[in-house]
N, C-alpha and C. Protein backbone atom coordinates (compact mmCIF):
# COMPACT_ATOMS: atom_id res chain seq x y z
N UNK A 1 -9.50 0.02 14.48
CA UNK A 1 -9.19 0.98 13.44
C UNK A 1 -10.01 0.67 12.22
N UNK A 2 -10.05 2.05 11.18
CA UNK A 2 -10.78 1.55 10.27
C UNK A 2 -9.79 1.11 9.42
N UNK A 3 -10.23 0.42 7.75
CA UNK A 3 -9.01 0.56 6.54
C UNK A 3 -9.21 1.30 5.86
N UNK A 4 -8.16 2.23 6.02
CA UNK A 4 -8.58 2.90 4.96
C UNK A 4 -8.58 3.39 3.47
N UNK A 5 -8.46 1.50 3.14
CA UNK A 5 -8.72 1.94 1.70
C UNK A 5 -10.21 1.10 1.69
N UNK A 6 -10.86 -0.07 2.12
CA UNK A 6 -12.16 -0.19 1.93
C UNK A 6 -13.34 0.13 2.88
N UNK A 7 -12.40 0.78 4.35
CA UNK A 7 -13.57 1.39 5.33
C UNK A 7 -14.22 -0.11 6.11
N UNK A 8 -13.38 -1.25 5.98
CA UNK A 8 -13.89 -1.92 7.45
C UNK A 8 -13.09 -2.18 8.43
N UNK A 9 -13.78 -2.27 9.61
CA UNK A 9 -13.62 -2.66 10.99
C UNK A 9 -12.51 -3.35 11.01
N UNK A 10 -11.48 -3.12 11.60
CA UNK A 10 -10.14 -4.27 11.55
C UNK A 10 -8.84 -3.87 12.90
N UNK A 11 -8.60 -5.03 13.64
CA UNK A 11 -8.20 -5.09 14.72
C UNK A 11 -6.52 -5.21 14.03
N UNK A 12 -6.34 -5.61 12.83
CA UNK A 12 -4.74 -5.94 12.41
C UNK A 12 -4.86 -5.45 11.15
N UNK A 13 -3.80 -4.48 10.90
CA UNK A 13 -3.80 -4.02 10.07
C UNK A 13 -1.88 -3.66 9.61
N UNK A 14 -1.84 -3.26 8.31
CA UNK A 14 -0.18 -3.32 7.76
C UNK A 14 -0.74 -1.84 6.74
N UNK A 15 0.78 -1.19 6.36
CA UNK A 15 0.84 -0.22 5.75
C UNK A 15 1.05 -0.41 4.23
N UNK A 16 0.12 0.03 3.31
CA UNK A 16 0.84 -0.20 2.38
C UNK A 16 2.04 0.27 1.17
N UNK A 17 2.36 -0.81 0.43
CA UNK A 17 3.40 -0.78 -0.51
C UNK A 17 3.67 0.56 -1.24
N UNK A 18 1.91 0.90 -1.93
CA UNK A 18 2.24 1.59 -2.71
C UNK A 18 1.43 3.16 -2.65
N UNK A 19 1.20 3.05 -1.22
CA UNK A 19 1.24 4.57 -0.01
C UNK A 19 1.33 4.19 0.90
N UNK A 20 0.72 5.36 2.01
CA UNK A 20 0.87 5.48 3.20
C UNK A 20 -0.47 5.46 4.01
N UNK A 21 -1.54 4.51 2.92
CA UNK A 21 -2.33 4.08 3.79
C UNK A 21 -2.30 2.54 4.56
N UNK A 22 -2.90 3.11 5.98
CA UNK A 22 -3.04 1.61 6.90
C UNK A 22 -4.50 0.71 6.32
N UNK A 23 -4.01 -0.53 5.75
CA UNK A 23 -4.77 -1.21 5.44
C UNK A 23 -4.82 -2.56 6.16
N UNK A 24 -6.68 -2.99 5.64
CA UNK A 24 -6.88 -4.26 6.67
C UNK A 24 -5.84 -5.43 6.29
N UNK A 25 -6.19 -6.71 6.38
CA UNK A 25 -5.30 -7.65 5.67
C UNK A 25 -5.87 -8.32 4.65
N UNK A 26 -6.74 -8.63 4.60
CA UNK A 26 -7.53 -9.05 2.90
C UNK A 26 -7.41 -7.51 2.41
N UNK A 27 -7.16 -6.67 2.13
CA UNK A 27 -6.79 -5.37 1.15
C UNK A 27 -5.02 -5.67 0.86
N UNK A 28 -4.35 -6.06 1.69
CA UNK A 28 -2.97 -6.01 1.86
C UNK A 28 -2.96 -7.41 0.47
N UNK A 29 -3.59 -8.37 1.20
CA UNK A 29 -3.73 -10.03 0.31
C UNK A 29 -4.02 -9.31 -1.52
N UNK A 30 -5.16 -8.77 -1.65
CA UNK A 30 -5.33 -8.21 -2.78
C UNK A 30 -4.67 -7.42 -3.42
N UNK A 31 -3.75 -6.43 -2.56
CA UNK A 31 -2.51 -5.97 -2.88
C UNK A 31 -1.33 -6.55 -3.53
N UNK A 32 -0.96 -7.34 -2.85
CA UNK A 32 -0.29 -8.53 -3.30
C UNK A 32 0.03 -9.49 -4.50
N UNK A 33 -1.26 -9.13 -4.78
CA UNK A 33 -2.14 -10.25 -6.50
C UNK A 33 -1.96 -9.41 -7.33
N UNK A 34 -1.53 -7.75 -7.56
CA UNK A 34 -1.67 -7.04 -8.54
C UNK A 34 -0.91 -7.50 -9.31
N UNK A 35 -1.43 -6.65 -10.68
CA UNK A 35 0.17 -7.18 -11.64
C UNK A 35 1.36 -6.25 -11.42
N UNK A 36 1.28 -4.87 -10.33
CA UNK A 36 2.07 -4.31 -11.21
C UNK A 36 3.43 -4.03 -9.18
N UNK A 37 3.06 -5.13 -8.79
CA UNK A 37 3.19 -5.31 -7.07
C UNK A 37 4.80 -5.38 -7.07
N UNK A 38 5.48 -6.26 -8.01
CA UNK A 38 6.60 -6.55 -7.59
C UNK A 38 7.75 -5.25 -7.98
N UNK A 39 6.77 -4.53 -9.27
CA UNK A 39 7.55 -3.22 -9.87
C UNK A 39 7.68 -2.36 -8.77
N UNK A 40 6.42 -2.34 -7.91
CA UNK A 40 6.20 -1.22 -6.56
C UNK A 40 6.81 -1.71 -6.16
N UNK A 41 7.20 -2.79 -5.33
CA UNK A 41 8.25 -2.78 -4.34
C UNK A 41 9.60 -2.71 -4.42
N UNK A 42 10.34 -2.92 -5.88
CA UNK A 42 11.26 -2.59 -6.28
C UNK A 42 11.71 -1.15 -6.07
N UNK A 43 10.75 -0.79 -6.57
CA UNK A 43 10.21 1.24 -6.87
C UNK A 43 10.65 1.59 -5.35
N UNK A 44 9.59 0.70 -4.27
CA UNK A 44 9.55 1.83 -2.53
C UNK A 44 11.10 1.32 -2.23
N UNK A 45 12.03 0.17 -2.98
CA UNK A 45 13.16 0.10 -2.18
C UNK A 45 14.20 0.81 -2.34
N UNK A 46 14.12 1.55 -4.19
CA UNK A 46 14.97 2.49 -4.12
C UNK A 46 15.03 3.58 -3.94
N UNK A 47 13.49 3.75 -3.62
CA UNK A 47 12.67 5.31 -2.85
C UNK A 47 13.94 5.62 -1.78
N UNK A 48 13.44 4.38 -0.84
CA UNK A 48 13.78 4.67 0.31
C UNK A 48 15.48 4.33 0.43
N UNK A 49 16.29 4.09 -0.03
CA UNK A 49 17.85 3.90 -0.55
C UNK A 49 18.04 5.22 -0.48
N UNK A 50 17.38 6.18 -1.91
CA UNK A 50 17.60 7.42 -1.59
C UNK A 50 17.07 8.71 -0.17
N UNK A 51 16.14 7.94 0.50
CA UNK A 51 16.40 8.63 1.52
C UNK A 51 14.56 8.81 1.46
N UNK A 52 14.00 8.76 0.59
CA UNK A 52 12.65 8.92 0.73
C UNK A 52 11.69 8.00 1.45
N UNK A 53 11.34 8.14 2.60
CA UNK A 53 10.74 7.34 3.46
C UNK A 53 9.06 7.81 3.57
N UNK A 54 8.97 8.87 2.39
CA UNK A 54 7.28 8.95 1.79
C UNK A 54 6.55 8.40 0.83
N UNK A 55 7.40 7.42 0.29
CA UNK A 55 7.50 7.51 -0.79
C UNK A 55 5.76 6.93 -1.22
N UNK A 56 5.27 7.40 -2.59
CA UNK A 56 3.80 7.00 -3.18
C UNK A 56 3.82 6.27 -3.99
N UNK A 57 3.98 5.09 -4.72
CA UNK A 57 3.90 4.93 -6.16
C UNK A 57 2.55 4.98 -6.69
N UNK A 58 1.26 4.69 -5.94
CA UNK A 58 0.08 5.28 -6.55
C UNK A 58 -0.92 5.77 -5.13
N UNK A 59 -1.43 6.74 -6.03
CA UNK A 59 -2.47 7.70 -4.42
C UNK A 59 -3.72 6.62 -4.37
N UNK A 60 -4.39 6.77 -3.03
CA UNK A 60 -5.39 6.43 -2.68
C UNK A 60 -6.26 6.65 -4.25
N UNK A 61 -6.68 7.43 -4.30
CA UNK A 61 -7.38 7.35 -5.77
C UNK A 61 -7.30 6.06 -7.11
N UNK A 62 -5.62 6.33 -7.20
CA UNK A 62 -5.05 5.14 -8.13
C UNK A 62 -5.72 4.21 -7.78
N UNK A 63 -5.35 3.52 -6.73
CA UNK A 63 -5.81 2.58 -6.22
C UNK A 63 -6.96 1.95 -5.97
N UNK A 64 -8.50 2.64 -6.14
CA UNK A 64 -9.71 2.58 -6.35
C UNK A 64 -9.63 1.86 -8.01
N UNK A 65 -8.85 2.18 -8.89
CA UNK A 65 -9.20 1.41 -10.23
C UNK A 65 -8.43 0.37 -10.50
């Protein structure tokens, strides 16, 4: 598969936090290091409490800066 948030080659890959893109695992690792990581996951848990299992806290775009 590709990742598709930096477009390489990757046999293992995880979804991320803060969409619904499949990313490699050094993107996931860098994910991780943000500052704003632990607010998102707080954020997707009460997304999904209420029932939202789409939930975005930032688009593919966001996520480029």
């Amino acid at each position: 598969m590709i990742c598709e948030r930096c477009g390489r080659q990757t046999n293992r890959y995880r979804y991320s936090w803060y969409n619904e893109q499949a990313i490699c695992l050094p993107c996931s690792d860098r994910e991780s290091k943000r500052h704003d990581y632990a607010h998102c996951r707080k954020a997707e848990l009460e997304a999904v409490k209420r029932g939202d299992l789409n939930f975005n806290f930032k688009t593919p775009q966001e996520m480029e800066s």
